[in-house]
C-alpha atoms as a PDB file:
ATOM      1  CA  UNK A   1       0.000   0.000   0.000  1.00  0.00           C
ATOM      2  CA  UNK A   2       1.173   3.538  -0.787  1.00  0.00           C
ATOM      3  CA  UNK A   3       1.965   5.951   1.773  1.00  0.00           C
ATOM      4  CA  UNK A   4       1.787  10.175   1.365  1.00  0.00           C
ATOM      5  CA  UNK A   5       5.876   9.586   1.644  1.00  0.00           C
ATOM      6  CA  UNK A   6       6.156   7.084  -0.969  1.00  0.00           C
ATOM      7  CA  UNK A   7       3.760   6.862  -3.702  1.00  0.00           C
ATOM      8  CA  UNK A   8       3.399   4.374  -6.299  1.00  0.00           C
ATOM      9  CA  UNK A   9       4.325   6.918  -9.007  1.00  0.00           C
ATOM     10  CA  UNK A  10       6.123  10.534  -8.978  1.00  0.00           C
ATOM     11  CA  UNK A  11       5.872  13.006 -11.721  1.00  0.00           C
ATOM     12  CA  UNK A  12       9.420  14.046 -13.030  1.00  0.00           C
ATOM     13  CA  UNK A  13       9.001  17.488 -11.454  1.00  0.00           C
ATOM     14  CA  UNK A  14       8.737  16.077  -7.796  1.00  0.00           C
ATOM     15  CA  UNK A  15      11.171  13.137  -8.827  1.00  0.00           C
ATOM     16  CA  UNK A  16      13.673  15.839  -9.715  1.00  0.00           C
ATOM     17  CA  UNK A  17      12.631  17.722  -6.672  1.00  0.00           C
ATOM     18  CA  UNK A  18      13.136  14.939  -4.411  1.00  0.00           C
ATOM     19  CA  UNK A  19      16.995  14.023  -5.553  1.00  0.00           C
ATOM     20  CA  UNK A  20      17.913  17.799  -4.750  1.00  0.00           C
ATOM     21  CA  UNK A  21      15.974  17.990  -1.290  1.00  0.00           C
ATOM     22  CA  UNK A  22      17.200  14.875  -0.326  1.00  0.00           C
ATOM     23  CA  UNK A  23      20.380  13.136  -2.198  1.00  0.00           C
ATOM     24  CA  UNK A  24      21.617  11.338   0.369  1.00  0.00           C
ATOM     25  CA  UNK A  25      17.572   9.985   0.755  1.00  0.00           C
ATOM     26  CA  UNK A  26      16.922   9.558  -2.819  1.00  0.00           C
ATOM     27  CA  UNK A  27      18.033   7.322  -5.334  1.00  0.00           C
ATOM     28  CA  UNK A  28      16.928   7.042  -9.673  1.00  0.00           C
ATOM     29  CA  UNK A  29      17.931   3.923 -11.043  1.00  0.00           C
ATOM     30  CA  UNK A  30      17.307   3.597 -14.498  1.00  0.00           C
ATOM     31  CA  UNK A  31      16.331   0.624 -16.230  1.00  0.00           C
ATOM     32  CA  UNK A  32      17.106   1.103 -19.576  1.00  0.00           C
ATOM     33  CA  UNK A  33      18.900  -0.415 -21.440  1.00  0.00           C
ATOM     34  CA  UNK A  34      22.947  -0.447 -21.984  1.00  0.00           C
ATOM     35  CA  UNK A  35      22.181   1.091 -25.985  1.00  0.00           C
ATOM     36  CA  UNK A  36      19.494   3.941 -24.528  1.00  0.00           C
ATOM     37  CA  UNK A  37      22.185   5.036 -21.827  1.00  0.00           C
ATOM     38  CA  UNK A  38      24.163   5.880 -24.837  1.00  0.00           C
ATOM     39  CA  UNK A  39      21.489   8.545 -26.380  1.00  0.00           C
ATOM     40  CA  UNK A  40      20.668  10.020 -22.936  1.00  0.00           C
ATOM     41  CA  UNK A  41      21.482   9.919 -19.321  1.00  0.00           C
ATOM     42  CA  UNK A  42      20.509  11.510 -16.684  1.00  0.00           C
ATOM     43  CA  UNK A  43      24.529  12.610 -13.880  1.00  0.00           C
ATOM     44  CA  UNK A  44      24.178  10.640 -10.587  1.00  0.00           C
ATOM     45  CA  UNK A  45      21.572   7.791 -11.341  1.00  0.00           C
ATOM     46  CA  UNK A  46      22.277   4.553 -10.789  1.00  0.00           C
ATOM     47  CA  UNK A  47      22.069   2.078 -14.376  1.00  0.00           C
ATOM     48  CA  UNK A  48      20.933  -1.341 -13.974  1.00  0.00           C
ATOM     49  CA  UNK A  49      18.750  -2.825 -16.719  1.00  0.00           C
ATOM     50  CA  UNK A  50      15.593  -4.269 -16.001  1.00  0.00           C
ATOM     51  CA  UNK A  51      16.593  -7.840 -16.607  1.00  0.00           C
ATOM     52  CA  UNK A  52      18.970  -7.348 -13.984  1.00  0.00           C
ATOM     53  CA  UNK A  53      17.262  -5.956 -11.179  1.00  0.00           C
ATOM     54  CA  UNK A  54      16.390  -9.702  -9.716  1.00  0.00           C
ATOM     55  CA  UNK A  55      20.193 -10.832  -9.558  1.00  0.00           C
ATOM     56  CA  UNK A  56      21.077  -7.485  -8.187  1.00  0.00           C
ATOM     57  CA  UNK A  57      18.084  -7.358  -5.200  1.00  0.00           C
ATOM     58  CA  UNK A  58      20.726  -7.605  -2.218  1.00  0.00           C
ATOM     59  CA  UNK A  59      22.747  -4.522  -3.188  1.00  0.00           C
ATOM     60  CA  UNK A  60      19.766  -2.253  -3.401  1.00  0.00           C
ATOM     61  CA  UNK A  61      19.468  -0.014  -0.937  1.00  0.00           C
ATOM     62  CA  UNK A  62      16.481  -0.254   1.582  1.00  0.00           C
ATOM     63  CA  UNK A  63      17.584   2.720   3.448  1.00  0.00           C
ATOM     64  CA  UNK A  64      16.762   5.177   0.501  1.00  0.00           C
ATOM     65  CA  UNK A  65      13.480   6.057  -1.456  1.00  0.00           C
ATOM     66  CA  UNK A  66      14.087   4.605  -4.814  1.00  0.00           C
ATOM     67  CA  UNK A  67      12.890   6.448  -7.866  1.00  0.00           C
ATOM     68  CA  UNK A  68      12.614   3.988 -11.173  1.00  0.00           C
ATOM     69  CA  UNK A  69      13.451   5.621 -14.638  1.00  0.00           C
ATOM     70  CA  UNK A  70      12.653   4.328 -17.528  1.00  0.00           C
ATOM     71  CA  UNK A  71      11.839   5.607 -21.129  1.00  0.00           C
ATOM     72  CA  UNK A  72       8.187   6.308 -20.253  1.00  0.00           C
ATOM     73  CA  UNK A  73       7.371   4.645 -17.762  1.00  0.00           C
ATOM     74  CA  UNK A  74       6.156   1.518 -18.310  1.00  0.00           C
ATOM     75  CA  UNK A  75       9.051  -0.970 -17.661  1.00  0.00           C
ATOM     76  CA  UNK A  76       9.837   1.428 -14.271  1.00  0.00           C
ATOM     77  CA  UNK A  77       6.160   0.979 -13.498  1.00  0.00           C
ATOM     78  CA  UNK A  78       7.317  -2.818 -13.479  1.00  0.00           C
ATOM     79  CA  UNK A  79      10.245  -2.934 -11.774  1.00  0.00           C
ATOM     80  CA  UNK A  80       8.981  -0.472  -9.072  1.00  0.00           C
ATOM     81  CA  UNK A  81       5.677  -3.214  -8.464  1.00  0.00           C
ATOM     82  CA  UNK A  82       8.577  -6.155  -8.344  1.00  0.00           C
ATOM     83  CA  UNK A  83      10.674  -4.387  -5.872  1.00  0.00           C
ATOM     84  CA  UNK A  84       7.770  -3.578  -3.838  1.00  0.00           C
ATOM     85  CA  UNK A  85       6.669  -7.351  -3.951  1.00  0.00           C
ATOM     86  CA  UNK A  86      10.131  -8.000  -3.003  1.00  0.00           C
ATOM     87  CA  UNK A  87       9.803  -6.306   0.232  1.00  0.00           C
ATOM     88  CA  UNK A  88      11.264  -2.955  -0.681  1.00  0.00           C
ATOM     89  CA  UNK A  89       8.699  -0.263   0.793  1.00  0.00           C
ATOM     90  CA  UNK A  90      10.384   3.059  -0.155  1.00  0.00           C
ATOM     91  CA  UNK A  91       9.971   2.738  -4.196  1.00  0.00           C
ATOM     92  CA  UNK A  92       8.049   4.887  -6.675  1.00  0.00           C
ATOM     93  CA  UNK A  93       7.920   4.473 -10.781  1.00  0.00           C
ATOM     94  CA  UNK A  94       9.005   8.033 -12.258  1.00  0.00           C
ATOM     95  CA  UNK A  95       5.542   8.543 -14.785  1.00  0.00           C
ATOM     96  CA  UNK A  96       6.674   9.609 -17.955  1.00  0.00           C
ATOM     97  CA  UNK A  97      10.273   8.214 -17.722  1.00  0.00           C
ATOM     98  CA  UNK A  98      13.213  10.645 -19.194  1.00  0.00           C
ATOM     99  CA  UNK A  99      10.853  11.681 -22.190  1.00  0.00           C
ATOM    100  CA  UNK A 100       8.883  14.062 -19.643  1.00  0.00           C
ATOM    101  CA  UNK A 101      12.410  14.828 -17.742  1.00  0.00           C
ATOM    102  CA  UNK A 102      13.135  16.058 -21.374  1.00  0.00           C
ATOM    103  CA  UNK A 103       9.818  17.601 -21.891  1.00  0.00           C
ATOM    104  CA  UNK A 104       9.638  18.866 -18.635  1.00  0.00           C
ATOM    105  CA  UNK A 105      12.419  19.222 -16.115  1.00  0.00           C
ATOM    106  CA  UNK A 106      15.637  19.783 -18.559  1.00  0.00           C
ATOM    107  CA  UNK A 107      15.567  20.143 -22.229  1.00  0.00           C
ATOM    108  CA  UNK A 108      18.830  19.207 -23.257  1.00  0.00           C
ATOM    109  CA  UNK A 109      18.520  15.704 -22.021  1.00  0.00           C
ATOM    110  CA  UNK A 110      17.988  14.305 -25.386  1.00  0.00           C
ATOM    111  CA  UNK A 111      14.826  12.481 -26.233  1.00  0.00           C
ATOM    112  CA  UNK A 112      14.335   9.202 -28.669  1.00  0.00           C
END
């Protein structure tokens, strides 16, 4: 169940907000993959593809909110669900993945 601290899904705007309030809090993995890292990325997010994330469950942090990027959304949406069945209550799916960012938090990240 979601809590007013951690909800299912951020916009970009409070996702953004979030990582400069709190850094040492907050934490944006991105899911994409290895070839979309190349177009854009957004400075001090963690990578790890979704296919990953299961292998990689005990070096996630459960001390920090984690905020899921994807492209727009829908494979965060995902992982964020997983980790949350996984026992992992401080996650939220970024809506709109880095296409909003782009759209609406920093224009030169560059959108596909």
């Amino acid at each position: 169940m979601s809590t007013p601290s951690c909800p299912h899904d951020v916009s970009v705007a409070d996702a953004c907000a979030l990582v400069k309030e709190r850094p040492d809090q907050c934490l944006i993995i991105d899911v994409r993959e290895p070839f979309e890292l190349e177009i854009c990325r957004l400075p001090g997010a963690d990578c790890v593809p979704m296919g990953q994330i299961p292998s990689l469950l005990t070096t996630l942090p459960r001390d920090r909110h984690l905020l899921i990027l994807c492209h727009h959304g829908s494979r965060s949406r995902r992982v964020a669900m997983f980790l949350r069945a996984q026992g992992f209550s401080q996650v939220s799916n970024i809506a709109g993945g880095i296409d909003a960012w782009s759209r609406e938090v920093d224009p030169s990240v560059p959108r596909y």
